[in-house]
C-alpha atoms as a PDB file:
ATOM      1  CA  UNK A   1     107.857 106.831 116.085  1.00  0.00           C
ATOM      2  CA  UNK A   2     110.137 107.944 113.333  1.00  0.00           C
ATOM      3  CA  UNK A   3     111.065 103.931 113.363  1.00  0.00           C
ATOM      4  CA  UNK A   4     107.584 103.159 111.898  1.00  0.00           C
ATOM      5  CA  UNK A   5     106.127 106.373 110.432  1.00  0.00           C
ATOM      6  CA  UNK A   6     107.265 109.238 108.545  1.00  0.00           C
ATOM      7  CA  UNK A   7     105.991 111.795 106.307  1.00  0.00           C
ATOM      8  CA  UNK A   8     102.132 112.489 107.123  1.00  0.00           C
ATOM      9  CA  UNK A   9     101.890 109.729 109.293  1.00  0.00           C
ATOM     10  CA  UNK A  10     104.545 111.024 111.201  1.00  0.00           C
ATOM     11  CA  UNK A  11     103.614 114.736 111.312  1.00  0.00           C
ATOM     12  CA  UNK A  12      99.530 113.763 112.626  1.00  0.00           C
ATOM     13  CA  UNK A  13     101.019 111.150 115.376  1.00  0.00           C
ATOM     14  CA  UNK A  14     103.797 114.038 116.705  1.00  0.00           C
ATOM     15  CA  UNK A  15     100.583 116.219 116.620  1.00  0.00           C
ATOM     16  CA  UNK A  16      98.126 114.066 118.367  1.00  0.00           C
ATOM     17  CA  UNK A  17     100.620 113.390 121.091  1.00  0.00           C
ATOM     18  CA  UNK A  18     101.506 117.609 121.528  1.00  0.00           C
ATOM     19  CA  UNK A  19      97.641 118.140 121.678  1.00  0.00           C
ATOM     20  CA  UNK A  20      97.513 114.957 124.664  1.00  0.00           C
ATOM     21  CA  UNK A  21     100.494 116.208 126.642  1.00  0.00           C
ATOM     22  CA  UNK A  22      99.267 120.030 126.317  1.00  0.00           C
ATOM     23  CA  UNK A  23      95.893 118.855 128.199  1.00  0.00           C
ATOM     24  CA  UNK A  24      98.033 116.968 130.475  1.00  0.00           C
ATOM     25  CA  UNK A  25      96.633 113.404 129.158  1.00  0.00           C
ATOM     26  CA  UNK A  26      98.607 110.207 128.164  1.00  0.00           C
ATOM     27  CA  UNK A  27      97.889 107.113 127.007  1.00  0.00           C
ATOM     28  CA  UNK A  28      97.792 103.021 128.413  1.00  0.00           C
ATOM     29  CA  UNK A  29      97.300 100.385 127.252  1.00  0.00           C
ATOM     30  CA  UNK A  30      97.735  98.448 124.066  1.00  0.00           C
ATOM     31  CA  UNK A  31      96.238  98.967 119.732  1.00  0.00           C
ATOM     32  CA  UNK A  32      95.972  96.080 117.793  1.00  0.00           C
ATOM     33  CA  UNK A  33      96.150  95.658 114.267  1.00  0.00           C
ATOM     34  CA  UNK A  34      94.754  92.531 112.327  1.00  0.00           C
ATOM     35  CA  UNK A  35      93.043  91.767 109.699  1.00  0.00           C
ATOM     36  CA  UNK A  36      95.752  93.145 107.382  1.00  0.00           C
ATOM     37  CA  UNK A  37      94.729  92.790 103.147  1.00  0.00           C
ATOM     38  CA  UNK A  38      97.259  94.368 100.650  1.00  0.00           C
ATOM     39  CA  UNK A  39      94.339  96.362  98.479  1.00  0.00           C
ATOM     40  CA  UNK A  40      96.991  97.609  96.025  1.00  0.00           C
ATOM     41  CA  UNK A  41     100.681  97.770  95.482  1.00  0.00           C
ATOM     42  CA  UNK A  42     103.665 100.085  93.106  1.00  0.00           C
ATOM     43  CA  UNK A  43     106.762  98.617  93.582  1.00  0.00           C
ATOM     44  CA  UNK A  44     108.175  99.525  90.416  1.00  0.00           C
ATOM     45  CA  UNK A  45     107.660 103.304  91.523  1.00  0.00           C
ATOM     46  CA  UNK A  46     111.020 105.570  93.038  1.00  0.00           C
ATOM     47  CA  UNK A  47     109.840 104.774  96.087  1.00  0.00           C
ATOM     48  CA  UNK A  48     107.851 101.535  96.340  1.00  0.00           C
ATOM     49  CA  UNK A  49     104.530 102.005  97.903  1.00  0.00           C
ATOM     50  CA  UNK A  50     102.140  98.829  99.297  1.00  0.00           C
ATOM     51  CA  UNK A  51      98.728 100.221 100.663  1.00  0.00           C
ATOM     52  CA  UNK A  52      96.735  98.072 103.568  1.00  0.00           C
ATOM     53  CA  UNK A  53      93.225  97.786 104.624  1.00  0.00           C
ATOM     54  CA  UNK A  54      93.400  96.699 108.613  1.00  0.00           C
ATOM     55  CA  UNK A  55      91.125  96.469 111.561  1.00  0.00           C
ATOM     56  CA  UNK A  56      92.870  98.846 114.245  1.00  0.00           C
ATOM     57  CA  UNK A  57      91.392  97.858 117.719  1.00  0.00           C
ATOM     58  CA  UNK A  58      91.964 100.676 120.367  1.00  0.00           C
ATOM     59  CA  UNK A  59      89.795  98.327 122.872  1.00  0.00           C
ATOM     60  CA  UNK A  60      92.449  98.357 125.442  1.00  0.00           C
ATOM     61  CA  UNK A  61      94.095 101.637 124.786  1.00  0.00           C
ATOM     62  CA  UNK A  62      92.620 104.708 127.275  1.00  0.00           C
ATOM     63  CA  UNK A  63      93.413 108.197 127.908  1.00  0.00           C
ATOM     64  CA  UNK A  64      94.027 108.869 131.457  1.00  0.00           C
ATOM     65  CA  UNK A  65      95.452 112.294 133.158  1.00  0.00           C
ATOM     66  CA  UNK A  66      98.991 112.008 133.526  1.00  0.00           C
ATOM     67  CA  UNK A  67      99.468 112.671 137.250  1.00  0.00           C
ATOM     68  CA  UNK A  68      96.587 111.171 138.774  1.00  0.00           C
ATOM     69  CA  UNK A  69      95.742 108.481 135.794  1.00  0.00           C
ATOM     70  CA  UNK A  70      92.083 108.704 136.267  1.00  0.00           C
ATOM     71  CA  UNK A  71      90.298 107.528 132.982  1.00  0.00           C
ATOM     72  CA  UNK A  72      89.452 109.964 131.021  1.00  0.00           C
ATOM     73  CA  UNK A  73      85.318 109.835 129.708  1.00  0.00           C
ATOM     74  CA  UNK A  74      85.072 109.068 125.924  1.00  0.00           C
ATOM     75  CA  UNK A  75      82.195 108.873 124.382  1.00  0.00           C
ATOM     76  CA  UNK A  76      79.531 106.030 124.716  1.00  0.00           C
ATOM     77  CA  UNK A  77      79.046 105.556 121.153  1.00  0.00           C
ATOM     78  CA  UNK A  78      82.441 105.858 119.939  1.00  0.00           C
ATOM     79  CA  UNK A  79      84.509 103.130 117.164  1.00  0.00           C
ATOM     80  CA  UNK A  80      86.719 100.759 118.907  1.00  0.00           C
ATOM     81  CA  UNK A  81      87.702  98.485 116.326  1.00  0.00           C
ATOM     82  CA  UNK A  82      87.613 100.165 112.541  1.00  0.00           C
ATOM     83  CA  UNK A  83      88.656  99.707 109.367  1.00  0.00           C
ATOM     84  CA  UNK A  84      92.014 101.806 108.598  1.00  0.00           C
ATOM     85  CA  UNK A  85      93.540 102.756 105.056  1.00  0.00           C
ATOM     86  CA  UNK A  86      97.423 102.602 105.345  1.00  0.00           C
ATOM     87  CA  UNK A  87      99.945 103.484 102.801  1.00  0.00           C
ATOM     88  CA  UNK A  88     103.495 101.826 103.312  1.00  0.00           C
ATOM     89  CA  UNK A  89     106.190 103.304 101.520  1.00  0.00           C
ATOM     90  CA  UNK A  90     109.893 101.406 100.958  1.00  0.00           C
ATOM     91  CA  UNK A  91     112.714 104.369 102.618  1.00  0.00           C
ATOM     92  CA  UNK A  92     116.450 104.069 102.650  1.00  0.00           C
ATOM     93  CA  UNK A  93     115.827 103.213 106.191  1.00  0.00           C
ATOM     94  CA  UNK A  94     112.661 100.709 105.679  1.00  0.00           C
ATOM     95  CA  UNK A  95     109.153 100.203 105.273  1.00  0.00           C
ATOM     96  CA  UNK A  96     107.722 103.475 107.162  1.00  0.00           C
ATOM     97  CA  UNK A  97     103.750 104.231 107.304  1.00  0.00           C
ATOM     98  CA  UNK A  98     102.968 107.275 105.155  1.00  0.00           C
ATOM     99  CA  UNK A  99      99.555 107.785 105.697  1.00  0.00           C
ATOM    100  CA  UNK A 100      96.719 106.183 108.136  1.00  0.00           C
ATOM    101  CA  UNK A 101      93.003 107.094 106.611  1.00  0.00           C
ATOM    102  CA  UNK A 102      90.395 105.902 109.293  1.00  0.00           C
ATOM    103  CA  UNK A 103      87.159 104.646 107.208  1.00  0.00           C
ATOM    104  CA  UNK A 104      84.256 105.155 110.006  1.00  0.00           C
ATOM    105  CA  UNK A 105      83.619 101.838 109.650  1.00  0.00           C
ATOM    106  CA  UNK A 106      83.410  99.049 112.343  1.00  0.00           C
ATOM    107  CA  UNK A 107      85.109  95.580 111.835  1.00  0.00           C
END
């Protein structure tokens, strides 16, 4: 992960995958991003920052239990394709994800 995120990004991801191991739950499948519209931009900044509105499509990604990989239930009614808010900033390293802001909204 620290490849592609860092910062807050970083620290909610590490914590959302402690919270799925510590039930004993993992994760298959595949997300999919498109859609992707720069909706602002600093590059001029001391560190260079590019935000992104994106459809995220977890569709095909499901939590199972890790020994037995039976599906986990999620709810009926829950997003699978939203609209995510996604600040990029420019590291020594790279481009790393920053932040990831979920909208609630379907796309």
């Amino acid at each position: 992960m620290k490849q592609y995120a860092a910062s807050e990004a970083l620290s909610v991801a590490e914590s959302a995958a402690g919270r799925a191991h510590a039930r004993n739950r993992i994760y298959i499948g595949k997300v999919a991003v498109s859609q992707s519209v720069v909706t602002g931009t600093d590059l001029d900044s001391k560190t260079p920052k590019v935000m992104l509105s994106s459809c995220l499509d977890v569709s095909q990604w499901q939590p199972v239990i890790a020994d037995t990989r039976k599906p986990v239930e999620l709810p009926a009614n829950r997003l699978t394709k939203y609209l995510i808010a996604t600040t990029l900033e420019k590291w020594p390293q790279g481009w790393r994800v920053v932040r990831d802001e979920p909208q609630g909204k379907k796309c």
